[in-house]
Protein backbone atom coordinates (compact mmCIF):
# COMPACT_ATOMS: atom_id res chain seq x y z
CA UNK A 1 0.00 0.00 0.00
CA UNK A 2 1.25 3.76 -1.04
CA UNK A 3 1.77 5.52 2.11
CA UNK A 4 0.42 8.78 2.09
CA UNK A 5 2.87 10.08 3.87
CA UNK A 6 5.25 10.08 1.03
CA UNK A 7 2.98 12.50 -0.15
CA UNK A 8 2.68 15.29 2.61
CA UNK A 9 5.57 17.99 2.19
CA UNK A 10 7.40 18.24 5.78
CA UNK A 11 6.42 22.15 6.15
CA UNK A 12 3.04 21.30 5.72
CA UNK A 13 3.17 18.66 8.81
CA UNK A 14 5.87 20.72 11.02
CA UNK A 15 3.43 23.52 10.45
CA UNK A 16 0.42 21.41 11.34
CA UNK A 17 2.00 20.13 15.05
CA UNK A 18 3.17 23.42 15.64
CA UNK A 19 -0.29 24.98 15.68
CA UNK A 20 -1.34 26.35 18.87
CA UNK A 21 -5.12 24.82 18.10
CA UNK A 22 -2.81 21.40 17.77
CA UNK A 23 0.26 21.79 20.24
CA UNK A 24 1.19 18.35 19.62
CA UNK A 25 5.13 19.21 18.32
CA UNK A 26 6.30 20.54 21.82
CA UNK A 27 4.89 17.33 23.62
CA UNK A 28 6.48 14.86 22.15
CA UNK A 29 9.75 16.29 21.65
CA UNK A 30 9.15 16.65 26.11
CA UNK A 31 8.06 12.80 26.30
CA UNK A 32 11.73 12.08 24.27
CA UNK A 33 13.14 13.96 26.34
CA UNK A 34 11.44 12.56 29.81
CA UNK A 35 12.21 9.43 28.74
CA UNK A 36 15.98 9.90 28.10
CA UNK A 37 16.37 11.27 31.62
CA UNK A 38 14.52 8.33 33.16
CA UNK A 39 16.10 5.67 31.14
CA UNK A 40 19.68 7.12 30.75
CA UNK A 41 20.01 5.36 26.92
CA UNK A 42 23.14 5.02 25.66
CA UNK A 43 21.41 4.07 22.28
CA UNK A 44 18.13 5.83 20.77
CA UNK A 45 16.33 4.64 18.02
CA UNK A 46 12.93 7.32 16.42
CA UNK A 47 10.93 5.50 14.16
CA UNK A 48 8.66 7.79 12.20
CA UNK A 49 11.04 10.69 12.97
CA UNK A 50 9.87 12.84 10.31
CA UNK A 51 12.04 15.93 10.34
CA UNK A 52 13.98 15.19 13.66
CA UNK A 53 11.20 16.81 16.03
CA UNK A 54 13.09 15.65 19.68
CA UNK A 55 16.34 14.66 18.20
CA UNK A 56 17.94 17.81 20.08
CA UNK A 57 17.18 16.55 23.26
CA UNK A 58 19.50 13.66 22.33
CA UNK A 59 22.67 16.06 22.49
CA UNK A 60 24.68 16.96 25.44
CA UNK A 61 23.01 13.98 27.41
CA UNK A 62 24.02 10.17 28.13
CA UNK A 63 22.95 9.05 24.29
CA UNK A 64 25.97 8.48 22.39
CA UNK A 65 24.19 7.14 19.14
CA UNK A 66 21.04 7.90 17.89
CA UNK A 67 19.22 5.89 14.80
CA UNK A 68 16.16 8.13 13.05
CA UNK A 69 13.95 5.91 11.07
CA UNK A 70 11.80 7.78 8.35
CA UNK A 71 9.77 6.16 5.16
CA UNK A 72 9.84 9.25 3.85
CA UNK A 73 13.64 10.25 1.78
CA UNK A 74 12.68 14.32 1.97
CA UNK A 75 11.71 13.77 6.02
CA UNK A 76 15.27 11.94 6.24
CA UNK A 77 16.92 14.53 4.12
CA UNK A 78 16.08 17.08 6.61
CA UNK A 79 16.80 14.86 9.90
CA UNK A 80 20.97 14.90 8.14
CA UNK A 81 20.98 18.75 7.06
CA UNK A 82 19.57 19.46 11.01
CA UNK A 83 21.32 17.06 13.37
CA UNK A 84 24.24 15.43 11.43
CA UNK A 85 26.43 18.64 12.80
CA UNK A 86 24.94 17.97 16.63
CA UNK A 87 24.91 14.30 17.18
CA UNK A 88 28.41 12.21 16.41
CA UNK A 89 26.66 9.05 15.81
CA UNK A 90 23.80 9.57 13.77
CA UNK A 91 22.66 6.79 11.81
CA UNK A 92 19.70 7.78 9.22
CA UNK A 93 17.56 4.99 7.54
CA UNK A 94 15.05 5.08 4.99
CA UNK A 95 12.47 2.30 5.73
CA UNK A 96 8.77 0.75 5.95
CA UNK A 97 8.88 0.42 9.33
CA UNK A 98 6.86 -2.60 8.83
CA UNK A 99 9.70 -4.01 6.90
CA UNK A 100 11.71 -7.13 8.05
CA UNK A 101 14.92 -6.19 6.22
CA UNK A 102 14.77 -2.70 8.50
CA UNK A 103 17.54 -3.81 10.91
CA UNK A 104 20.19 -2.54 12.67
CA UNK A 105 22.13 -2.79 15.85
CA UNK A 106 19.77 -3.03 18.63
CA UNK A 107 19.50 0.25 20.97
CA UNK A 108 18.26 0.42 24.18
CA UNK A 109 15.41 2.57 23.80
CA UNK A 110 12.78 2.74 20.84
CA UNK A 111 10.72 6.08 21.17
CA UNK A 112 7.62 5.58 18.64
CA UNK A 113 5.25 8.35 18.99
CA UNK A 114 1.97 8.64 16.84
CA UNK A 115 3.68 5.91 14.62
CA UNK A 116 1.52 2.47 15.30
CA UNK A 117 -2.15 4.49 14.43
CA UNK A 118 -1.02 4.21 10.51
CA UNK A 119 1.09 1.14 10.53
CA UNK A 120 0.79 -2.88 11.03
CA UNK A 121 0.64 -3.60 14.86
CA UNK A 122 2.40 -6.73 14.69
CA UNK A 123 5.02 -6.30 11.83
CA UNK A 124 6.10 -2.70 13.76
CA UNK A 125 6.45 -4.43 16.92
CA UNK A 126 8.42 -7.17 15.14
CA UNK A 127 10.64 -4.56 13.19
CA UNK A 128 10.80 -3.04 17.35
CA UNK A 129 11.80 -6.36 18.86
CA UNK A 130 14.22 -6.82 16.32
CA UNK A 131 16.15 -3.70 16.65
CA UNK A 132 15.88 -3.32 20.53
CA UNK A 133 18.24 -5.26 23.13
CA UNK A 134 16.71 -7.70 25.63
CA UNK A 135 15.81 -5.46 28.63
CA UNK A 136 15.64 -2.41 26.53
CA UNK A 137 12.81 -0.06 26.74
CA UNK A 138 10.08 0.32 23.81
CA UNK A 139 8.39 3.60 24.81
CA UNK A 140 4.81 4.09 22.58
CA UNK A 141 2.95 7.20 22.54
CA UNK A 142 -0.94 6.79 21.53
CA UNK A 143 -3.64 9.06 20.36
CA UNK A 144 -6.95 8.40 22.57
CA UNK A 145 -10.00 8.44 20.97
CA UNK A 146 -12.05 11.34 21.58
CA UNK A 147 -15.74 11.75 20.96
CA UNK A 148 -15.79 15.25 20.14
CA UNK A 149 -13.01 15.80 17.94
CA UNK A 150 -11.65 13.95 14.70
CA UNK A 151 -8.40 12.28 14.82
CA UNK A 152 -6.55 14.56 12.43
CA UNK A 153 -7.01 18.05 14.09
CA UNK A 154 -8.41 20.81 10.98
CA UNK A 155 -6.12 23.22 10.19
CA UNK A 156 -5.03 24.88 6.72
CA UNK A 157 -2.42 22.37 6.37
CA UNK A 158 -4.98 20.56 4.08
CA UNK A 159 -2.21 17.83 2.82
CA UNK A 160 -2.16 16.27 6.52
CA UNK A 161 -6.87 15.35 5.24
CA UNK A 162 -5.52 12.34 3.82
CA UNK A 163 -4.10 10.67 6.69
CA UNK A 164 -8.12 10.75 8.37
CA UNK A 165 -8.41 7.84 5.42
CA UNK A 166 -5.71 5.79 7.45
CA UNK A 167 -5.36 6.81 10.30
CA UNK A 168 -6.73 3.61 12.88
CA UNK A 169 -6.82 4.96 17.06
CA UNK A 170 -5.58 1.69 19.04
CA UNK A 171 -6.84 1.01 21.80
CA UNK A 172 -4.30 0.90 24.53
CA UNK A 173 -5.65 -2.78 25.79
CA UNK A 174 -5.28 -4.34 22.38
CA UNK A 175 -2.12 -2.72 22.04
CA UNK A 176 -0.55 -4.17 25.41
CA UNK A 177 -1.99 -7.42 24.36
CA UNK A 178 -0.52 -7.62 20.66
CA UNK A 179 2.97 -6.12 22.23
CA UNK A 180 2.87 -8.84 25.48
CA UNK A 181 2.37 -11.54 22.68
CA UNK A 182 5.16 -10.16 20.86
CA UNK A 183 7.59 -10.95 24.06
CA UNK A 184 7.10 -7.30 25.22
CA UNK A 185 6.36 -6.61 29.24
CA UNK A 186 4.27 -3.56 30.10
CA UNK A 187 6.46 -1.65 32.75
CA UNK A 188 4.50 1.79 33.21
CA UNK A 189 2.40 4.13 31.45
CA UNK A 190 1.43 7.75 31.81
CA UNK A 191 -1.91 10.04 30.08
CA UNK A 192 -1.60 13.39 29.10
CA UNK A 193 -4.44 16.09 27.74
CA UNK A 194 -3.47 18.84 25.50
CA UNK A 195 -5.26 22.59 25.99
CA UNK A 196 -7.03 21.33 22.82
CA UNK A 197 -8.56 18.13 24.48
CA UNK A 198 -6.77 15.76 23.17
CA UNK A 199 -5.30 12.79 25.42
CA UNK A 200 -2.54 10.95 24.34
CA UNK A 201 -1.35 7.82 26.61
CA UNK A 202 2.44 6.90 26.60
CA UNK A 203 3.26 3.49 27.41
CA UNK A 204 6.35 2.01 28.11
CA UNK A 205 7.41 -2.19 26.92
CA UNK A 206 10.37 -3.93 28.18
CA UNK A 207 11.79 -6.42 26.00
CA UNK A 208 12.43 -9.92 27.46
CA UNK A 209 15.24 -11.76 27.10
């Protein structure tokens, strides 16, 4: 299947996140960097990274290499003209996250944030398995369903309308179930509104041995 984000320019969605009415660019660029003070990574992996939203926090702090994973080339394009400069061991990849030939060598935290509501549960937590070391932490941020407003927030980025075609809001339970199956423990979680509404819950998977 053609992803459609192939198809959305990267100022378009930058612009979009960075809406006040959407807000969502600040907060999870925060929940990266939460997490790398928590979990002290040595090793990062971003899958759906887009332009590098986050990757900042990544400098001057315990990560020594950090992997961006992108299907889109332009999105990875800008990740190397941004952070190749900041962070010594950047390692960019151009992939279908639902790939199996997406490897490389296995980090100890996976941040994916909005990524699983437009991609294959099971062959993403594969490709996240795969690519993460036994004990490491896989760290998922999820929209929540919300009966008042649509999943892709309006705004006059109109590009971003064709992702309310694919976009599919998990729920959290099915989520823990299909990762716990894939040899993934739940450790924690945390819920978070936005001033627009929006919740979004992050939960955090440690991979068994």
């Amino acid at each position: 299947m053609h992803s459609p984000w192939l198809e959305i320019p990267l100022e378009d969605y930058e612009a979009h996140m960075s809406l006040p009415s959407v807000g969502q660019a600040q907060m999870l660029a925060d929940q990266l960097g939460m997490l790398i003070a928590q979990h002290a990574p040595a090793s990062v992996a971003v899958i759906g990274c887009a332009g590098g939203n986050g990757l900042d926090r990544c400098a001057s702090s315990c990560v020594k290499r950090v992997v961006a994973i992108d299907i889109n080339s332009k999105y990875i394009a800008a990740c190397k003209v941004r952070f190749a400069n900041q962070l010594a061991n950047l390692e960019l990849h151009c992939a279908d996250l639902e790939s199996q030939e997406l490897q490389f060598a296995p980090v100890d935290l996976i941040y994916a944030a909005l990524v699983f509501e437009y991609a294959d549960v099971a062959a993403t937590l594969a490709t996240c398995k795969r690519n993460l070391r036994p004990g490491g932490a896989l760290a998922v941020l999820l929209q929540l369903a919300h009966t008042e407003q649509p999943g892709v927030s309006p705004s006059p980025y109109t590009s971003l309308n064709t992702l309310a075609k694919v976009m599919q809001l998990r729920r959290p339970a099915d989520l823990g179930a299909c990762a716990a199956a894939a040899g993934f423990e739940l450790a924690g979680s945390n819920t978070m509104e936005l001033p627009s509404g929006k919740r979004f819950l992050l939960q955090i998977f440690v991979r068994s041995a």
